[in-house]
N, C-alpha and C. Protein backbone atom coordinates (compact mmCIF):
# COMPACT_ATOMS: atom_id res chain seq x y z
N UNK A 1 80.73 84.99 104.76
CA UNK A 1 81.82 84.27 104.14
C UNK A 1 82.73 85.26 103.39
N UNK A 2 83.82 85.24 103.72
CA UNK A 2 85.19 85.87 102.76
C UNK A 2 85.45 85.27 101.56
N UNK A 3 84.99 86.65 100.73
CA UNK A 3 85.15 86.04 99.49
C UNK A 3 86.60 86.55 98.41
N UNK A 4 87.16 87.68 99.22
CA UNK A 4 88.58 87.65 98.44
C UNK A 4 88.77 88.91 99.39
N UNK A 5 90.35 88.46 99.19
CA UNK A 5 91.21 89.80 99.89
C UNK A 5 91.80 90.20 99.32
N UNK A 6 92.22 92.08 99.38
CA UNK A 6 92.91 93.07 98.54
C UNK A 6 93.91 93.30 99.54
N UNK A 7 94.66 93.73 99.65
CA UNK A 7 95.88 94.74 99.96
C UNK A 7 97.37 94.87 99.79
N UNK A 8 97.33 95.59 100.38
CA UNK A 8 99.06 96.47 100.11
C UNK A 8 99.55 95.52 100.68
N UNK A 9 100.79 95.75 100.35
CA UNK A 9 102.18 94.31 101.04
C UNK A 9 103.17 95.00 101.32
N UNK A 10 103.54 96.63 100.54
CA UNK A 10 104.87 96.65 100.84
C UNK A 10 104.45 97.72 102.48
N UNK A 11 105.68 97.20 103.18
CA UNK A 11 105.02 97.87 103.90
C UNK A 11 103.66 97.20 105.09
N UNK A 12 103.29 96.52 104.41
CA UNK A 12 101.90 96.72 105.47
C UNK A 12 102.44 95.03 105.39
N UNK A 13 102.54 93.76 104.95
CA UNK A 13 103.01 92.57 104.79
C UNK A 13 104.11 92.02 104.68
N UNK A 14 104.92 92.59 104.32
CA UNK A 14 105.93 92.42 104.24
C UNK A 14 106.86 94.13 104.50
N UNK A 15 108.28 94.08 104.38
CA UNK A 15 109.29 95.26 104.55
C UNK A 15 109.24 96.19 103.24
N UNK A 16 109.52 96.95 103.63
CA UNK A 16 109.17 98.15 101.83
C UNK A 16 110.34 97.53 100.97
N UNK A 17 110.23 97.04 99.61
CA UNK A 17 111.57 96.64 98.85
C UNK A 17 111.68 95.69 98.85
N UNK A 18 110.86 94.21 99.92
CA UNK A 18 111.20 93.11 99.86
C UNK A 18 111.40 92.43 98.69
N UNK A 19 112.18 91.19 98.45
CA UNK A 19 112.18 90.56 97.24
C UNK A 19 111.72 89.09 97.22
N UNK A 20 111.49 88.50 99.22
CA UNK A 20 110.99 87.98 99.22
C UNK A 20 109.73 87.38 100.12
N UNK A 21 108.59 86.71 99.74
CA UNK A 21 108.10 86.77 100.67
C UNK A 21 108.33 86.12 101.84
N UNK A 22 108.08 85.81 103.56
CA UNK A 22 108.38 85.12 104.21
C UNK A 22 107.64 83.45 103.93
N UNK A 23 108.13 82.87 104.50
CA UNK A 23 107.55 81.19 104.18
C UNK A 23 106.18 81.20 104.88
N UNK A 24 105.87 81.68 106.06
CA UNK A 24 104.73 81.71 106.95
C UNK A 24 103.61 82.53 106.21
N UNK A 25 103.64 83.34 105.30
CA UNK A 25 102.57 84.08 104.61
C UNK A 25 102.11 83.55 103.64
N UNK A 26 103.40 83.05 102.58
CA UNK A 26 102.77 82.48 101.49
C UNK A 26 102.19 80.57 102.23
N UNK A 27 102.36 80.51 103.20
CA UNK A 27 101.47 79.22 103.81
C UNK A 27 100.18 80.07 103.95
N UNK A 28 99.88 81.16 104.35
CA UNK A 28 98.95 81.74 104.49
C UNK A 28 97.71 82.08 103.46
N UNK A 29 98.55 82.56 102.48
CA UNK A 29 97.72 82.78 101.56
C UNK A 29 97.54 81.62 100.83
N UNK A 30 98.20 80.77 100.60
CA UNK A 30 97.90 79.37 100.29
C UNK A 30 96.69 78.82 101.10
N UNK A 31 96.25 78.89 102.03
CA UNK A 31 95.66 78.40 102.97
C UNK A 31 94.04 79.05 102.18
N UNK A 32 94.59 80.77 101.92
CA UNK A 32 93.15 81.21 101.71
C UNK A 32 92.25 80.72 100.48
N UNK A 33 93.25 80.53 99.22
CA UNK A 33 93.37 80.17 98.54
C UNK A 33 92.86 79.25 98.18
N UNK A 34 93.30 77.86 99.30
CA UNK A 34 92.23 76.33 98.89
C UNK A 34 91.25 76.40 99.92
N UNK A 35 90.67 77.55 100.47
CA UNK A 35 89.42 77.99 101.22
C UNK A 35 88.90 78.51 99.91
N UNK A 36 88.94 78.37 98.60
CA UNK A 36 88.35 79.25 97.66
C UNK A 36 88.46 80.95 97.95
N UNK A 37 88.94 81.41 98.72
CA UNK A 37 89.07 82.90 98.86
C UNK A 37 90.16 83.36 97.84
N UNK A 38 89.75 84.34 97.05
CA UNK A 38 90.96 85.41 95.70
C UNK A 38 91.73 86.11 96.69
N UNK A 39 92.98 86.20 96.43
CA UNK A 39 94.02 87.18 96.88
C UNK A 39 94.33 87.74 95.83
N UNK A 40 94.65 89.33 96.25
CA UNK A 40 95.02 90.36 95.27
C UNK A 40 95.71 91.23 95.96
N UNK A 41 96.97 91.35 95.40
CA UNK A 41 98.40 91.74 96.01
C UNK A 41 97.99 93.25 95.23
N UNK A 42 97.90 94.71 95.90
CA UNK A 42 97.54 95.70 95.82
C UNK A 42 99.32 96.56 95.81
N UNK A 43 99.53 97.12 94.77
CA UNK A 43 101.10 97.87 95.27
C UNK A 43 101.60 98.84 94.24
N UNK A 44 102.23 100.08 94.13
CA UNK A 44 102.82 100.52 93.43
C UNK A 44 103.63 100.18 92.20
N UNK A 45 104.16 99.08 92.67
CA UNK A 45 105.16 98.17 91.71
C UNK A 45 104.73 97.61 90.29
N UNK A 46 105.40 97.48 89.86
CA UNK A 46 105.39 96.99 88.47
C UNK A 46 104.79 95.22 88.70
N UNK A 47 104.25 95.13 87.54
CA UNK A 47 103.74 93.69 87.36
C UNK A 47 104.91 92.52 87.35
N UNK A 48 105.69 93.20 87.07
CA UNK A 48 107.09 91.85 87.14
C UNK A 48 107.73 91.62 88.34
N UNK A 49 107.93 93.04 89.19
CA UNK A 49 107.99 93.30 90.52
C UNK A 49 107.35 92.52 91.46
N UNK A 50 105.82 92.50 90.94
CA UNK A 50 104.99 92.15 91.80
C UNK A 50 105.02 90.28 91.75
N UNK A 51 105.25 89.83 90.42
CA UNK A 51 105.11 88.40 90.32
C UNK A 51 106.49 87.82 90.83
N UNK A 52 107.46 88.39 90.41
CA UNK A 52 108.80 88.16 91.16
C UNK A 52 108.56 87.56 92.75
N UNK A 53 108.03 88.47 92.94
CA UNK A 53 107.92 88.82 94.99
C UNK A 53 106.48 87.75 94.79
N UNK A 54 105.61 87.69 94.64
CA UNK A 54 105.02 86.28 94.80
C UNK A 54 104.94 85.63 93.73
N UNK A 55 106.45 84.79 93.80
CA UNK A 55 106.41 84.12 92.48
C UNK A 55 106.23 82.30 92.90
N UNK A 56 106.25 82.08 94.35
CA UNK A 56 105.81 80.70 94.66
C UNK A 56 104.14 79.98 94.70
N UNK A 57 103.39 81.55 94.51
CA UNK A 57 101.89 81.48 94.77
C UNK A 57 101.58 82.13 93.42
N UNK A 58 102.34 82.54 92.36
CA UNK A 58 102.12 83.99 91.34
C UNK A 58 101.35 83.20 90.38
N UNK A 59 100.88 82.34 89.86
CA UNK A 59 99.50 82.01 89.45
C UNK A 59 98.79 81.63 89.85
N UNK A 60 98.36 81.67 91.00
CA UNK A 60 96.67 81.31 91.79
C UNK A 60 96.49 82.91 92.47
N UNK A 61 97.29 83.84 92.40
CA UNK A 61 96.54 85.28 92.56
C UNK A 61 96.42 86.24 91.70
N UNK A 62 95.78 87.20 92.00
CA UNK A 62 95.32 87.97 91.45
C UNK A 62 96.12 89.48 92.13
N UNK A 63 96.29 90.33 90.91
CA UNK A 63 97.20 91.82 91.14
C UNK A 63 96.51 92.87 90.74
N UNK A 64 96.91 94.21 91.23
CA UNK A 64 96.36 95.47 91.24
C UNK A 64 98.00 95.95 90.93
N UNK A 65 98.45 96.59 90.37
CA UNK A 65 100.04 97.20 90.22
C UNK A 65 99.91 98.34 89.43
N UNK A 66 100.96 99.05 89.39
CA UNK A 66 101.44 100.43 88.84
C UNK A 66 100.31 101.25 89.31
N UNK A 67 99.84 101.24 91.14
CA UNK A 67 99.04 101.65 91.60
C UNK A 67 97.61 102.03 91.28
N UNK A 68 97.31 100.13 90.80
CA UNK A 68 95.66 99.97 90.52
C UNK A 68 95.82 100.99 88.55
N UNK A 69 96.69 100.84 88.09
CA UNK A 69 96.65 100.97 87.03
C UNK A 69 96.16 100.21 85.89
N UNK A 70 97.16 98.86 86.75
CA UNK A 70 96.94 97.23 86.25
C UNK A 70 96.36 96.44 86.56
N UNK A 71 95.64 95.73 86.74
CA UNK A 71 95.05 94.77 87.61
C UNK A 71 94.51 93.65 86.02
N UNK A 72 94.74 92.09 87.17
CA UNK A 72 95.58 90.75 86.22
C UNK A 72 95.36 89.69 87.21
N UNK A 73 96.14 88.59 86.68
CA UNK A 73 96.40 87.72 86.70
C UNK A 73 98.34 87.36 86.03
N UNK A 74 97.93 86.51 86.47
CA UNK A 74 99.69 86.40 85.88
C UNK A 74 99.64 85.82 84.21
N UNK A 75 98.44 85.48 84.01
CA UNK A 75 98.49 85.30 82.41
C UNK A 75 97.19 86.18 81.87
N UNK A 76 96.77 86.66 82.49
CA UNK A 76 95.67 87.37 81.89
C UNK A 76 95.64 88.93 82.20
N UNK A 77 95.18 90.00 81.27
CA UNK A 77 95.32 91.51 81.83
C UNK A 77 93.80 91.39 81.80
N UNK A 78 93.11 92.09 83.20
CA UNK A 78 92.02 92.32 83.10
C UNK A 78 91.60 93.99 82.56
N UNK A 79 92.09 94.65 83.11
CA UNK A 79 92.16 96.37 83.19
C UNK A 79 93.39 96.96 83.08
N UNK A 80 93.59 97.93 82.12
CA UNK A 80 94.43 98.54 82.25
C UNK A 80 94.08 100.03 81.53
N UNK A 81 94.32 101.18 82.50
CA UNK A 81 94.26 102.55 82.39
C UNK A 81 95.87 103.65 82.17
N UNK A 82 95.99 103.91 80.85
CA UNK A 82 97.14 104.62 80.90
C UNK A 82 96.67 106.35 80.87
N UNK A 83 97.67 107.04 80.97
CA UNK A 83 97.05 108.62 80.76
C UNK A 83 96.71 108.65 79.35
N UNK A 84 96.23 110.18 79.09
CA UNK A 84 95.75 110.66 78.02
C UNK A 84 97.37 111.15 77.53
N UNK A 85 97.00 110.75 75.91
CA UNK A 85 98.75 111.39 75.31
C UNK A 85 98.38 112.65 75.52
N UNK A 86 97.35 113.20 75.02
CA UNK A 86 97.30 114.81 75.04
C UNK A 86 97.96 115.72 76.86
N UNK A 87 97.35 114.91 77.33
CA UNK A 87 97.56 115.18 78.90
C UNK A 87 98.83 115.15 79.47
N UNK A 88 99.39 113.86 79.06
CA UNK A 88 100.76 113.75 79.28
C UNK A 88 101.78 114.65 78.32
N UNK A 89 101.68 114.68 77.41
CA UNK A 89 102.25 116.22 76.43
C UNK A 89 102.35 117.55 76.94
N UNK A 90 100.81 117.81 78.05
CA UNK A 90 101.20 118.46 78.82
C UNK A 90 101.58 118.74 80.16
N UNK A 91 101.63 117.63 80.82
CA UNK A 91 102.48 117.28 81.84
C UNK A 91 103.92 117.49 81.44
């Protein structure tokens, strides 16, 4: 049994830059969705980016953003990893 799906969208689901999703996917993931299966939209993008672009499904999934920096919910932060100040000072 499938119990949740991760991945990339830009690009691999949709066009790099999209702003929106197509109607046939988010039926899709809707679909997985009231199968009880988690979706988790995996992407470089920013969290606002990311809820924007699934903003017809953007509270029944789950996100990974600022490349697995972030990872959430649309009302909840589960994880979040920033650099070290010292590190970045010397970057």
């Amino acid at each position: 049994m499938i119990k949740m799906v991760i991945t990339d969208f830009d690009g691999t689901l949709v066009k790099d830059g999209s702003r929106m999703l197509p109607a046939e996917l988010v039926d899709t993931i809707d679909g997985l969705l009231d199968r009880g299966v988690r979706f988790v939209a995996a992407s470089s993008r920013s969290q606002i980016s990311t809820e924007r672009l699934f903003e017809p499904i953007k509270e029944r999934i789950y996100y990974a953003t600022c490349n697995g920096t972030l990872m959430g919910s649309c009302d909840r932060l589960l994880f979040a990893e920033s650099l070290d100040r010292t590190l970045l000072e010397e970057i």
